[in-house]
Each structure stands twice: as C-alpha cells, then as structure tokens.
C-alpha atoms as a PDB file:
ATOM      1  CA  UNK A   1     -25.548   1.558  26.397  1.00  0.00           C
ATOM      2  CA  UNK A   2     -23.836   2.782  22.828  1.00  0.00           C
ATOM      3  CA  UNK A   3     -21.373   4.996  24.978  1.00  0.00           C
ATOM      4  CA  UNK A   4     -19.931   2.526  27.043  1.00  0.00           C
ATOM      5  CA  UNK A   5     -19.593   0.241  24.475  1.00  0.00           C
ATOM      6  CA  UNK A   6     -17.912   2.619  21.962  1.00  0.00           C
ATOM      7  CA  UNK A   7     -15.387   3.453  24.200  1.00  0.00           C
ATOM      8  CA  UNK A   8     -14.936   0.201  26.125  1.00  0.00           C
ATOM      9  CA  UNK A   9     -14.455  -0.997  22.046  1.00  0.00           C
ATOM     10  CA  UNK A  10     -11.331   1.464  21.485  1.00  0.00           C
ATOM     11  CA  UNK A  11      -9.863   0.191  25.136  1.00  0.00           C
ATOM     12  CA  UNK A  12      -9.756  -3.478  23.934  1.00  0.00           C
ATOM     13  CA  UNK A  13      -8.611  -2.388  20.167  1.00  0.00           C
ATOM     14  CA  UNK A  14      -5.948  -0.507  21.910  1.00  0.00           C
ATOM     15  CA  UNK A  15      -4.639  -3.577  23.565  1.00  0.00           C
ATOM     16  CA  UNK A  16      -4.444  -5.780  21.032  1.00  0.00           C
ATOM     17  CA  UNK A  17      -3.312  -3.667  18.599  1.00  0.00           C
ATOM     18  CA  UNK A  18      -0.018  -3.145  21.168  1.00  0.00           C
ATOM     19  CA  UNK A  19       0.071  -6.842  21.231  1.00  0.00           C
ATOM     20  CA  UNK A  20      -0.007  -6.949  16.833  1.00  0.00           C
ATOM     21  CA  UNK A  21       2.497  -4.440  17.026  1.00  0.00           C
ATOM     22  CA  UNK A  22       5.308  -6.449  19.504  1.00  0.00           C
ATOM     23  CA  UNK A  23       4.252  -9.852  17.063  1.00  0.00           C
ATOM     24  CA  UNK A  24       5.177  -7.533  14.099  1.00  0.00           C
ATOM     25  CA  UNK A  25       8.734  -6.904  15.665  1.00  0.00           C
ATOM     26  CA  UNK A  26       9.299 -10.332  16.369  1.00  0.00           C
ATOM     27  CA  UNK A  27       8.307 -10.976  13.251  1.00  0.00           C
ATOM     28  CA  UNK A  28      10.652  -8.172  11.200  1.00  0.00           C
ATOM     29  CA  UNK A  29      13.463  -9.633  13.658  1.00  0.00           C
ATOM     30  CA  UNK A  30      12.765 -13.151  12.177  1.00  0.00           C
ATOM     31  CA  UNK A  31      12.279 -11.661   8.852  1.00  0.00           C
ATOM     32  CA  UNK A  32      15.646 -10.558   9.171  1.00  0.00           C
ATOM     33  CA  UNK A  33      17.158 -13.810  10.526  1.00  0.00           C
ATOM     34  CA  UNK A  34      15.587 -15.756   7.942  1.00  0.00           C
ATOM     35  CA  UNK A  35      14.187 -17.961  10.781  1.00  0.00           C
ATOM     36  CA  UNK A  36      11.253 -19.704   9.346  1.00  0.00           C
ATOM     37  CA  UNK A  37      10.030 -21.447  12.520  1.00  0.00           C
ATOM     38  CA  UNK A  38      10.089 -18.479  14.315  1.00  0.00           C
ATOM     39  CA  UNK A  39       7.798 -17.062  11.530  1.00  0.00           C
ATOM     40  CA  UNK A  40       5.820 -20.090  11.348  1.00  0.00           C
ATOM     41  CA  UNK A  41       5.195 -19.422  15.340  1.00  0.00           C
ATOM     42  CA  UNK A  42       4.142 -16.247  14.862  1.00  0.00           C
ATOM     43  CA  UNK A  43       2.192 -15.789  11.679  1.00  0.00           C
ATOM     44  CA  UNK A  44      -0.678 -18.304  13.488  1.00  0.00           C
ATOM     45  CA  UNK A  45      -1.206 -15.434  16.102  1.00  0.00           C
ATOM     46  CA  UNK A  46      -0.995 -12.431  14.580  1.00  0.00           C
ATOM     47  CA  UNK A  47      -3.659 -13.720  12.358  1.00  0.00           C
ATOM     48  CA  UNK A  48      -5.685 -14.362  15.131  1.00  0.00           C
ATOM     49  CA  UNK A  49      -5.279 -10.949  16.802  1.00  0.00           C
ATOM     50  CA  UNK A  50      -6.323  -9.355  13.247  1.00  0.00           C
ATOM     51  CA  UNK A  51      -9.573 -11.370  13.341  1.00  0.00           C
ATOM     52  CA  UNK A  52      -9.816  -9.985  16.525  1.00  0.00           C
ATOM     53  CA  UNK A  53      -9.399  -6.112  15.904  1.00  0.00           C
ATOM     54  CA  UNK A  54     -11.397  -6.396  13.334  1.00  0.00           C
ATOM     55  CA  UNK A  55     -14.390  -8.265  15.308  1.00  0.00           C
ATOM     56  CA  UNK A  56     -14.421  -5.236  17.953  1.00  0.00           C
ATOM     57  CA  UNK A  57     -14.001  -2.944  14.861  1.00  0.00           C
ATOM     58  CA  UNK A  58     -17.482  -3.879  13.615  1.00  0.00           C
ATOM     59  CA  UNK A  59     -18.681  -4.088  17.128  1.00  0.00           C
ATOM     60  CA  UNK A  60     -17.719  -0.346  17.238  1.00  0.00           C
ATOM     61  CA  UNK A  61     -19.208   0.602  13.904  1.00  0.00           C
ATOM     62  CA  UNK A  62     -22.514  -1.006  15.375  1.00  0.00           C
ATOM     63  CA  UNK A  63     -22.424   0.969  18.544  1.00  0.00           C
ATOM     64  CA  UNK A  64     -22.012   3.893  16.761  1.00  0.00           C
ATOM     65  CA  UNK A  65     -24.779   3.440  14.489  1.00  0.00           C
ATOM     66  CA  UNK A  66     -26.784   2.375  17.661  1.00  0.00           C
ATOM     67  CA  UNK A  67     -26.128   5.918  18.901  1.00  0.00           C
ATOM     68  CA  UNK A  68     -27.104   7.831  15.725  1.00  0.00           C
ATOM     69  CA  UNK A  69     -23.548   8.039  14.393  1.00  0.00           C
ATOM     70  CA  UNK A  70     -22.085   6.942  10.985  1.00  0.00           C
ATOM     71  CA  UNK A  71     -20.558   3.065  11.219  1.00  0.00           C
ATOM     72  CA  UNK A  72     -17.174   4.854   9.889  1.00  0.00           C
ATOM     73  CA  UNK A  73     -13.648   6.795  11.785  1.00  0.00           C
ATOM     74  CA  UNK A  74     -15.665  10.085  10.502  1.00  0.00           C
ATOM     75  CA  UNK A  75     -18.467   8.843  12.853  1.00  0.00           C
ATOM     76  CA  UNK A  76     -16.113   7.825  15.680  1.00  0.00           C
ATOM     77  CA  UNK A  77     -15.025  11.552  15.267  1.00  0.00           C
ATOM     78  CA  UNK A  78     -18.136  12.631  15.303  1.00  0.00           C
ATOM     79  CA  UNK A  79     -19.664  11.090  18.128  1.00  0.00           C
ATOM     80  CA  UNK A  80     -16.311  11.963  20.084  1.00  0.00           C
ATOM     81  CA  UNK A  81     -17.324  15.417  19.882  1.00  0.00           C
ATOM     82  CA  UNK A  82     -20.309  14.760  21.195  1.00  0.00           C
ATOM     83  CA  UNK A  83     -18.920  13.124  24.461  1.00  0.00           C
ATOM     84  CA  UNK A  84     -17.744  14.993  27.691  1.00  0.00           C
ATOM     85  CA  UNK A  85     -14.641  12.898  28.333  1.00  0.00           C
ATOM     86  CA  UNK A  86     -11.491  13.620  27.116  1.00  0.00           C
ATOM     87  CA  UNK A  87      -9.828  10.748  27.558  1.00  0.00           C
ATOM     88  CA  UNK A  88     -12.507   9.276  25.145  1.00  0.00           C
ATOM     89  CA  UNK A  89     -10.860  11.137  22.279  1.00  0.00           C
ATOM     90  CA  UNK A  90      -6.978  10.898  23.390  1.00  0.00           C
ATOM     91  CA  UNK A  91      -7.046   6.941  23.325  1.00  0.00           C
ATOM     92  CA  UNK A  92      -9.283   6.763  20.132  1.00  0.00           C
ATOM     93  CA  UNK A  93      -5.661   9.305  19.109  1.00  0.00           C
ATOM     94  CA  UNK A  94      -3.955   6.510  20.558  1.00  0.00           C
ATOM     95  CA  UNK A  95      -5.358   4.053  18.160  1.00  0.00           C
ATOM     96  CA  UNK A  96      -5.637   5.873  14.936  1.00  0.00           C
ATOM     97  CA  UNK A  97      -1.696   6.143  15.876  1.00  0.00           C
ATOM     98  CA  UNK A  98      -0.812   2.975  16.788  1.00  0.00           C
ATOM     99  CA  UNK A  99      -2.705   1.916  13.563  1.00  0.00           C
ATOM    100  CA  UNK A 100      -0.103   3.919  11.500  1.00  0.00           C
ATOM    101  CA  UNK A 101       1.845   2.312  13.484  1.00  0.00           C
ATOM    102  CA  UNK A 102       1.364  -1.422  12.345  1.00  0.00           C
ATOM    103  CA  UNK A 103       0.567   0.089   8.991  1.00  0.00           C
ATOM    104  CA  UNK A 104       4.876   1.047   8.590  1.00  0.00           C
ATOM    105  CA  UNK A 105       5.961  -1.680  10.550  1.00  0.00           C
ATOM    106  CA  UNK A 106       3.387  -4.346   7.762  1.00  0.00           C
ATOM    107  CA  UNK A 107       4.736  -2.465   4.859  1.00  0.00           C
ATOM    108  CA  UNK A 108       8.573  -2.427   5.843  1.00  0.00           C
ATOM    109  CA  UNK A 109       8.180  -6.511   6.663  1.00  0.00           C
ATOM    110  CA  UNK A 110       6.235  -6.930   3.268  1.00  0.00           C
ATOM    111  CA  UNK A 111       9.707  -5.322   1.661  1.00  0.00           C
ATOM    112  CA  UNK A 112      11.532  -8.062   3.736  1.00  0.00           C
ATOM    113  CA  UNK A 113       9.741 -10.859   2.911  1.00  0.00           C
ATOM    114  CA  UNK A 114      10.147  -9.808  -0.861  1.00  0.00           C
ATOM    115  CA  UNK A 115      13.644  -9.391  -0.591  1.00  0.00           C
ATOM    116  CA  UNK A 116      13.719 -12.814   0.972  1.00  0.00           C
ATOM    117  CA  UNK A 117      12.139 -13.968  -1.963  1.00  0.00           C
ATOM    118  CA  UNK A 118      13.488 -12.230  -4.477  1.00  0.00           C
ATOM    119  CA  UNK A 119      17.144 -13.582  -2.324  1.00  0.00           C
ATOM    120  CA  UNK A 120      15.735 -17.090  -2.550  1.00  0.00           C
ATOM    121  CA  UNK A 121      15.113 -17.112  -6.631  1.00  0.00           C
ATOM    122  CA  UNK A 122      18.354 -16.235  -6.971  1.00  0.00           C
ATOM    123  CA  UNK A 123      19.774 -19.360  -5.261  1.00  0.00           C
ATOM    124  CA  UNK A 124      17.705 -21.189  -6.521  1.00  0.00           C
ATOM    125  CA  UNK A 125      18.597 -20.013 -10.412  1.00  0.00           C
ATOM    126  CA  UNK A 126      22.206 -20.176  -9.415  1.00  0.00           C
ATOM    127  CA  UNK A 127      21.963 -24.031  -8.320  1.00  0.00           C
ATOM    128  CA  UNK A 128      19.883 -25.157 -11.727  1.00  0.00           C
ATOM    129  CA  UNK A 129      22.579 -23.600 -13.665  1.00  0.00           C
ATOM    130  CA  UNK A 130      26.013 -24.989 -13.685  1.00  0.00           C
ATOM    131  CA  UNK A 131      28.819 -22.738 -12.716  1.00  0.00           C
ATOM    132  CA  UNK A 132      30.474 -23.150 -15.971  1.00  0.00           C
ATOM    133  CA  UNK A 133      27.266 -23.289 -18.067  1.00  0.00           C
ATOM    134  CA  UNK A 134      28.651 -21.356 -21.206  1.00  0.00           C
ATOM    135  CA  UNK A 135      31.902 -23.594 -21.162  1.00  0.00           C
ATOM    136  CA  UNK A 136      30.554 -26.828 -20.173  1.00  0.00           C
ATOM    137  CA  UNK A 137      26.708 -27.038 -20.882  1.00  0.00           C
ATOM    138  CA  UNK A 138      24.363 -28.792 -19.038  1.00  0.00           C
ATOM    139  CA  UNK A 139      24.344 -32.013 -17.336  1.00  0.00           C
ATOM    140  CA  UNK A 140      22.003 -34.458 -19.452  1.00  0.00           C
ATOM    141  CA  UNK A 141      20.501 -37.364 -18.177  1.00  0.00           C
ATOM    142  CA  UNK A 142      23.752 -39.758 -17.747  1.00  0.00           C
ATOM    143  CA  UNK A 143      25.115 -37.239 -15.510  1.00  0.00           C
ATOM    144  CA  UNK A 144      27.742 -35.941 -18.148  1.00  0.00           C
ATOM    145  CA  UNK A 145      27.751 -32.262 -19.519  1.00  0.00           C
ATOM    146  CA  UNK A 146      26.521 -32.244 -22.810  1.00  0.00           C
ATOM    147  CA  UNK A 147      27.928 -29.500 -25.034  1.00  0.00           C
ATOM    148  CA  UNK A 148      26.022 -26.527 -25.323  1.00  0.00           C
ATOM    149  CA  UNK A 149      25.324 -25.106 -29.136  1.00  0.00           C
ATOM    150  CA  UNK A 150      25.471 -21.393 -29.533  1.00  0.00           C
ATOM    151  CA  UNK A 151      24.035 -22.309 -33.118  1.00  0.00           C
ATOM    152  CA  UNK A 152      20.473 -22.712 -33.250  1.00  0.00           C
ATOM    153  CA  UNK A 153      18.989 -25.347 -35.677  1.00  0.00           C
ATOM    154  CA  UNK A 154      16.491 -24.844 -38.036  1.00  0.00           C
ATOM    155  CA  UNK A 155      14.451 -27.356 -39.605  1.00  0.00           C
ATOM    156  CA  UNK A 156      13.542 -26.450 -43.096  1.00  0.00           C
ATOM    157  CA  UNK A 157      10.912 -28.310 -44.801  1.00  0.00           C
END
C-alpha cells in the first residue's frame, strides 16, 4: 500500500531526524569545548542515523514511484496534493523544516571544526618555531641554537 508507506516513511524520518538534530547540539557543545572524546562518542552515531534517513529516504522515493509519483520532494508534493489528510502534508512541513534545520546547525559546526583547526595549526607553528627565532635561530641537532643567516648563499659555478 504506496500511501501508507509514504507517510509512515516521513513519521520515522521525522524521528530520527529530531534525534540527528539533539546529536548535532551535543556535538556543537563539544565542538566548542574542544572535547574530543565527547566527539569521538558522538560522530559513530550520528553517522549511523544519516545512513538511516537516508535508507527510509529511498524507501520513500520508491513508494512514491510505486504510486505513480516522481521519486523526488516535487513528487512528495505532488502526491500530497493528491491525499485527503492534512496531517500528511503538515509533518512532511515538519521535515522539510527540521531538514533546514540540521542543514544550519551542520554548516555552523563545519565553521567550528575549521576554526578548531585553523586554532590547532597555529599551535602547532608556534611550538616548531622558537620564541626568539630571529635572535637566536634554530635549534640544530646537538640541541644548541645555531645562528640564523639573513644572507643567503649563492653558489656560483
């Protein structure tokens, strides 16, 4: 039955897209924290759940095209027309939203994770170098400084 199924589809996508959403706060709050087990505990299952949605997301497109619709949201529309229910169309609303939804929340913890990144290069740069490179130079392989030439050599031949 291709109208049960489309609809019982957008029920279940509606659930676990609420339960992406609450994993993408914990993540941002880890994000924020810079706690890497806690985003090591989390990244695991929201990659699960995203298998998931997008599982009953071709199980929708099929039950569409099962009832003469396009596989597509523009079929989803179309066939929503079609139905009697209201509530049909409201929670497929529900989704599209909640979609946006995880769509902000994925972009603004992308930004994060490149700041993190970006934070982390930084440190990194800052511990290669010594703090008094231009004074000092570098440390060479005894563990001294070795003097650092502002003069460049050229080898003429």
């Amino acid at each position: 039955m291709p109208t049960a199924s489309a609809h019982a589809t957008v029920q279940d996508e509606l659930k676990l897209i609420s339960c992406l959403i609450d994993l993408m706060k914990q993540e941002q709050q880890f994000l924020v924290a810079a706690d890497t087990d806690g985003l090591n505990s989390v990244t695991p299952l929201k990659n699960d759940l995203i298998e998931q949605m997008a599982a009953l997301g071709e199980q929708r497109h099929q039950s569409l095209a099962a009832a003469g619709a396009a596989p597509s949201d523009a079929g989803m529309e179309a066939w929503l027309a079609g139905q009697s229910n209201p509530l049909y169309s409201e929670q497929w609303q529900q989704l599209l939203s909640k979609m946006r939804e995880a769509k902000e929340l994925n972009r603004v913890n992308g930004m994060l994770i490149t700041k993190q990144i970006t934070q982390n290069a930084i440190l990194i740069n800052a511990m290669r170098t010594p703090a008094d490179a231009a004074d000092t130079g570098f440390y060479g392989p005894s563990g001294q400084t070795t003097p650092v030439s502002s003069k460049r050599r050229l080898v003429v031949g």
